[in-house]
N, C-alpha and C. Protein backbone atom coordinates (compact mmCIF):
# COMPACT_ATOMS: atom_id res chain seq x y z
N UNK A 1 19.14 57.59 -34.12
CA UNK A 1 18.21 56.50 -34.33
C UNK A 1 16.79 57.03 -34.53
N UNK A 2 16.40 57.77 -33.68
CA UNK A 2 15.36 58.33 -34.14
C UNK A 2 15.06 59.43 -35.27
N UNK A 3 15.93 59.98 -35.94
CA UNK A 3 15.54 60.22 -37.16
C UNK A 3 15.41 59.09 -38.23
N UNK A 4 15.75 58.21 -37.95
CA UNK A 4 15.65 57.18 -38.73
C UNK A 4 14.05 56.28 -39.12
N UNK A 5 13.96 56.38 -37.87
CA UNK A 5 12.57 56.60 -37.08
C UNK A 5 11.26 57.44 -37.82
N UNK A 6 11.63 58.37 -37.99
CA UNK A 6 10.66 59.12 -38.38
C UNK A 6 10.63 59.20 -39.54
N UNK A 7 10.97 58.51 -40.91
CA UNK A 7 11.05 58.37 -42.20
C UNK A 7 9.82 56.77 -41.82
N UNK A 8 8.99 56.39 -41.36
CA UNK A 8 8.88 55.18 -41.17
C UNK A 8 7.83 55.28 -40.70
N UNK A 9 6.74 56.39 -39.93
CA UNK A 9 5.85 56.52 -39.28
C UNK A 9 4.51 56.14 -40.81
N UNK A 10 4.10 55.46 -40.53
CA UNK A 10 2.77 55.38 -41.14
C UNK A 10 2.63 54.54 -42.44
N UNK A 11 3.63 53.36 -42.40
CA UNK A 11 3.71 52.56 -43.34
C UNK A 11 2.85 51.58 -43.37
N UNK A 12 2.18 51.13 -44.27
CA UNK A 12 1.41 50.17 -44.19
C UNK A 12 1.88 48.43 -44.81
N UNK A 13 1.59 47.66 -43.80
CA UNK A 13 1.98 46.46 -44.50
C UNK A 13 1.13 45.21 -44.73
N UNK A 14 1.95 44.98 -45.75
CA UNK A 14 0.67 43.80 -46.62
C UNK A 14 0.54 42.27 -45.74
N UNK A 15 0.31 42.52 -44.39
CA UNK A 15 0.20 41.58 -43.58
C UNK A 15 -1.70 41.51 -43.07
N UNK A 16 -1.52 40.30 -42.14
CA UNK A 16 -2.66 40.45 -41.39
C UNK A 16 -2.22 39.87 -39.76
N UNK A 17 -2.86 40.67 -39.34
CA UNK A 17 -2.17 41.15 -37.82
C UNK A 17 -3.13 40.56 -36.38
N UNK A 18 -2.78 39.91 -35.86
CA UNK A 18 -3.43 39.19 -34.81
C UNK A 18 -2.85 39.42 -33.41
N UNK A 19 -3.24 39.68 -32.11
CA UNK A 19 -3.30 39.60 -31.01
C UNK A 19 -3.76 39.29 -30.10
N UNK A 20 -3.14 38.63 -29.17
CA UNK A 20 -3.66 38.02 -27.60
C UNK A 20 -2.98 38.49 -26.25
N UNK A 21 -3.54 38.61 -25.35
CA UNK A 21 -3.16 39.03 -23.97
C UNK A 21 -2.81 37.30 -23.52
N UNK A 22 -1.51 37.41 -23.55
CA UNK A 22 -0.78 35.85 -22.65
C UNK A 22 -1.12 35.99 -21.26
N UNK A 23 -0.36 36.93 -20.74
CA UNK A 23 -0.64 36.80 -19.23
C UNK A 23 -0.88 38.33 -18.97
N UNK A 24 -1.48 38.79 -17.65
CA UNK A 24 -1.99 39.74 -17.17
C UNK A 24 -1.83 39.94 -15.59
N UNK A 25 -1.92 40.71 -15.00
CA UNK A 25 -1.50 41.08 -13.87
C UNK A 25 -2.06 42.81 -13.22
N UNK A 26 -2.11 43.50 -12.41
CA UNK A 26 -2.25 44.99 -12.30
C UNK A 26 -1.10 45.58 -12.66
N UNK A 27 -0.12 44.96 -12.11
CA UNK A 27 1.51 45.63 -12.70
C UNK A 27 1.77 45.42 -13.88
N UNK A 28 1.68 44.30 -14.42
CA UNK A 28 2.72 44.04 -15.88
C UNK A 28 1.45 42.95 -16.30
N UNK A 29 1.80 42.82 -18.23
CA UNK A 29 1.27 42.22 -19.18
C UNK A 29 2.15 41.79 -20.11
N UNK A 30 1.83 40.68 -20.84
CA UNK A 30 2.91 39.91 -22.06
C UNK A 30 1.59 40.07 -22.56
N UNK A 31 1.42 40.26 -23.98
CA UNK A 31 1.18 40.66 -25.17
C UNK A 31 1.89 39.79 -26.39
N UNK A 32 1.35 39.05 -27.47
CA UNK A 32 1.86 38.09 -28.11
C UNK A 32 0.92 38.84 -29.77
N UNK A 33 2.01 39.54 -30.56
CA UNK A 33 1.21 40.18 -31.78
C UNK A 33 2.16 39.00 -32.83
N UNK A 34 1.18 38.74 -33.46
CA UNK A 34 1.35 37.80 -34.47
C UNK A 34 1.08 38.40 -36.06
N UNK A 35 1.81 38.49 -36.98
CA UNK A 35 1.56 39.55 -38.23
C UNK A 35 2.07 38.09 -39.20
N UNK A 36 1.14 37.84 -40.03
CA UNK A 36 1.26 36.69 -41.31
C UNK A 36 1.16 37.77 -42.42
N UNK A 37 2.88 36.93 -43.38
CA UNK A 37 2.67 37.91 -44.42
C UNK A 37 2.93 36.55 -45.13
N UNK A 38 3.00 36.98 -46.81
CA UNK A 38 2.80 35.87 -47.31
C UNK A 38 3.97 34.96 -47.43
N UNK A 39 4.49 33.83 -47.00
CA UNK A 39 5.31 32.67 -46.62
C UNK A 39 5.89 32.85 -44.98
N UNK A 40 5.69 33.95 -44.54
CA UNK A 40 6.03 33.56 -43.12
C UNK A 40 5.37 34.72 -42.67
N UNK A 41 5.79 34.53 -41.07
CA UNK A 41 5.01 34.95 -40.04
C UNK A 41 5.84 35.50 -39.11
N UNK A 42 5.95 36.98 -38.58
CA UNK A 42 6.74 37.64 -37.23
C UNK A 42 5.75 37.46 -36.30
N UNK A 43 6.79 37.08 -34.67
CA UNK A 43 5.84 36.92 -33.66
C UNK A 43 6.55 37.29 -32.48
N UNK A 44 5.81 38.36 -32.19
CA UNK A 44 6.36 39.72 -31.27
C UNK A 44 5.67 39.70 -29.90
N UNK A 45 6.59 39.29 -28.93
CA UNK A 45 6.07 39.13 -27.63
C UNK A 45 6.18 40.87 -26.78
N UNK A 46 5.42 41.64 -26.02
CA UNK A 46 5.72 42.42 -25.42
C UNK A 46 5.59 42.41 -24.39
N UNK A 47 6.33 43.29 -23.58
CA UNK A 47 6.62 43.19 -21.98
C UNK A 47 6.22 44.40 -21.59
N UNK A 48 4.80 44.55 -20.72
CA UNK A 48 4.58 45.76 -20.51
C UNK A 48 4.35 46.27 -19.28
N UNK A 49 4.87 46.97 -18.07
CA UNK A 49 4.85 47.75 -17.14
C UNK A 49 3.76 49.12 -16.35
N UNK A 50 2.92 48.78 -15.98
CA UNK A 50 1.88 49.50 -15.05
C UNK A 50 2.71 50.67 -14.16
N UNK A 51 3.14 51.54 -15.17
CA UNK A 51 3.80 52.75 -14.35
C UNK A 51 2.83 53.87 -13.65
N UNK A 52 3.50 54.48 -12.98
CA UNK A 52 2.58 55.62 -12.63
C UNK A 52 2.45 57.15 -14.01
N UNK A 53 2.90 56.72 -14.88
CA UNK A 53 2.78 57.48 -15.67
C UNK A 53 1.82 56.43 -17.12
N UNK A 54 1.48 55.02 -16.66
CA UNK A 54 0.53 54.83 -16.89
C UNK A 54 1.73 53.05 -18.19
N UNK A 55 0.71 53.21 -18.71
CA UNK A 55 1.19 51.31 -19.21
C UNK A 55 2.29 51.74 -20.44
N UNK A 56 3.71 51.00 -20.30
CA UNK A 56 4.95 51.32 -20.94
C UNK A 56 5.11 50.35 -21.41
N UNK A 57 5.68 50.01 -22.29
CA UNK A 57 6.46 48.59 -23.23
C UNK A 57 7.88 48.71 -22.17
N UNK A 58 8.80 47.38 -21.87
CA UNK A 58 9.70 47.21 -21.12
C UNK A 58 10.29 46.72 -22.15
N UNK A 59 9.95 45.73 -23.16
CA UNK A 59 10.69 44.46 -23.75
C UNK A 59 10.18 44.41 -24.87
N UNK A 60 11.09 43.98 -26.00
CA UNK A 60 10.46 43.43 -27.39
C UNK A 60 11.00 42.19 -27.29
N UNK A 61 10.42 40.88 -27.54
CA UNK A 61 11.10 39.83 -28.30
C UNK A 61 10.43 39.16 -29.65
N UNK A 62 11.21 39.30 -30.75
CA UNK A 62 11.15 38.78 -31.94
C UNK A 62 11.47 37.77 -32.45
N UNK A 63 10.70 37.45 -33.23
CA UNK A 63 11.07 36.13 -33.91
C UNK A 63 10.17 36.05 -35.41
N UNK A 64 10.75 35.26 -36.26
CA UNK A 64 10.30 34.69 -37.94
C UNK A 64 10.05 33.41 -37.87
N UNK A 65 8.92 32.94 -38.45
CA UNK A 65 8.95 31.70 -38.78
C UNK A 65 7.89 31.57 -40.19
């Protein structure tokens, strides 16, 4: 999977890309990235974790509309 991965690093897309901090906490954060391309819109919630090795993604959830 990750070579797959790495054919993919640095693509640019013809979107425009928006973000908000939903909720917040010292431990964990949801993150809500919103990317409008032209006729619809992905909207990518993240789930993120206050490790001791410092702030990790836990979760993706996706969606199109």
């Amino acid at each position: 999977m990750l070579k797959s991965l790495e054919g993919i690093q640095n693509v640019e897309q013809n979107c425009t890309t928006e973000y908000s901090i939903v909720e917040t906490t010292p431990t964990i954060s949801v993150v809500k990235v919103t990317m409008k391309y032209e006729g619809f819109s992905k909207i990518t919630y993240l789930n993120l974790a206050n490790t001791s090795k410092g702030w990790k993604i836990t979760s993706i959830s996706t969606s199109f509309i």
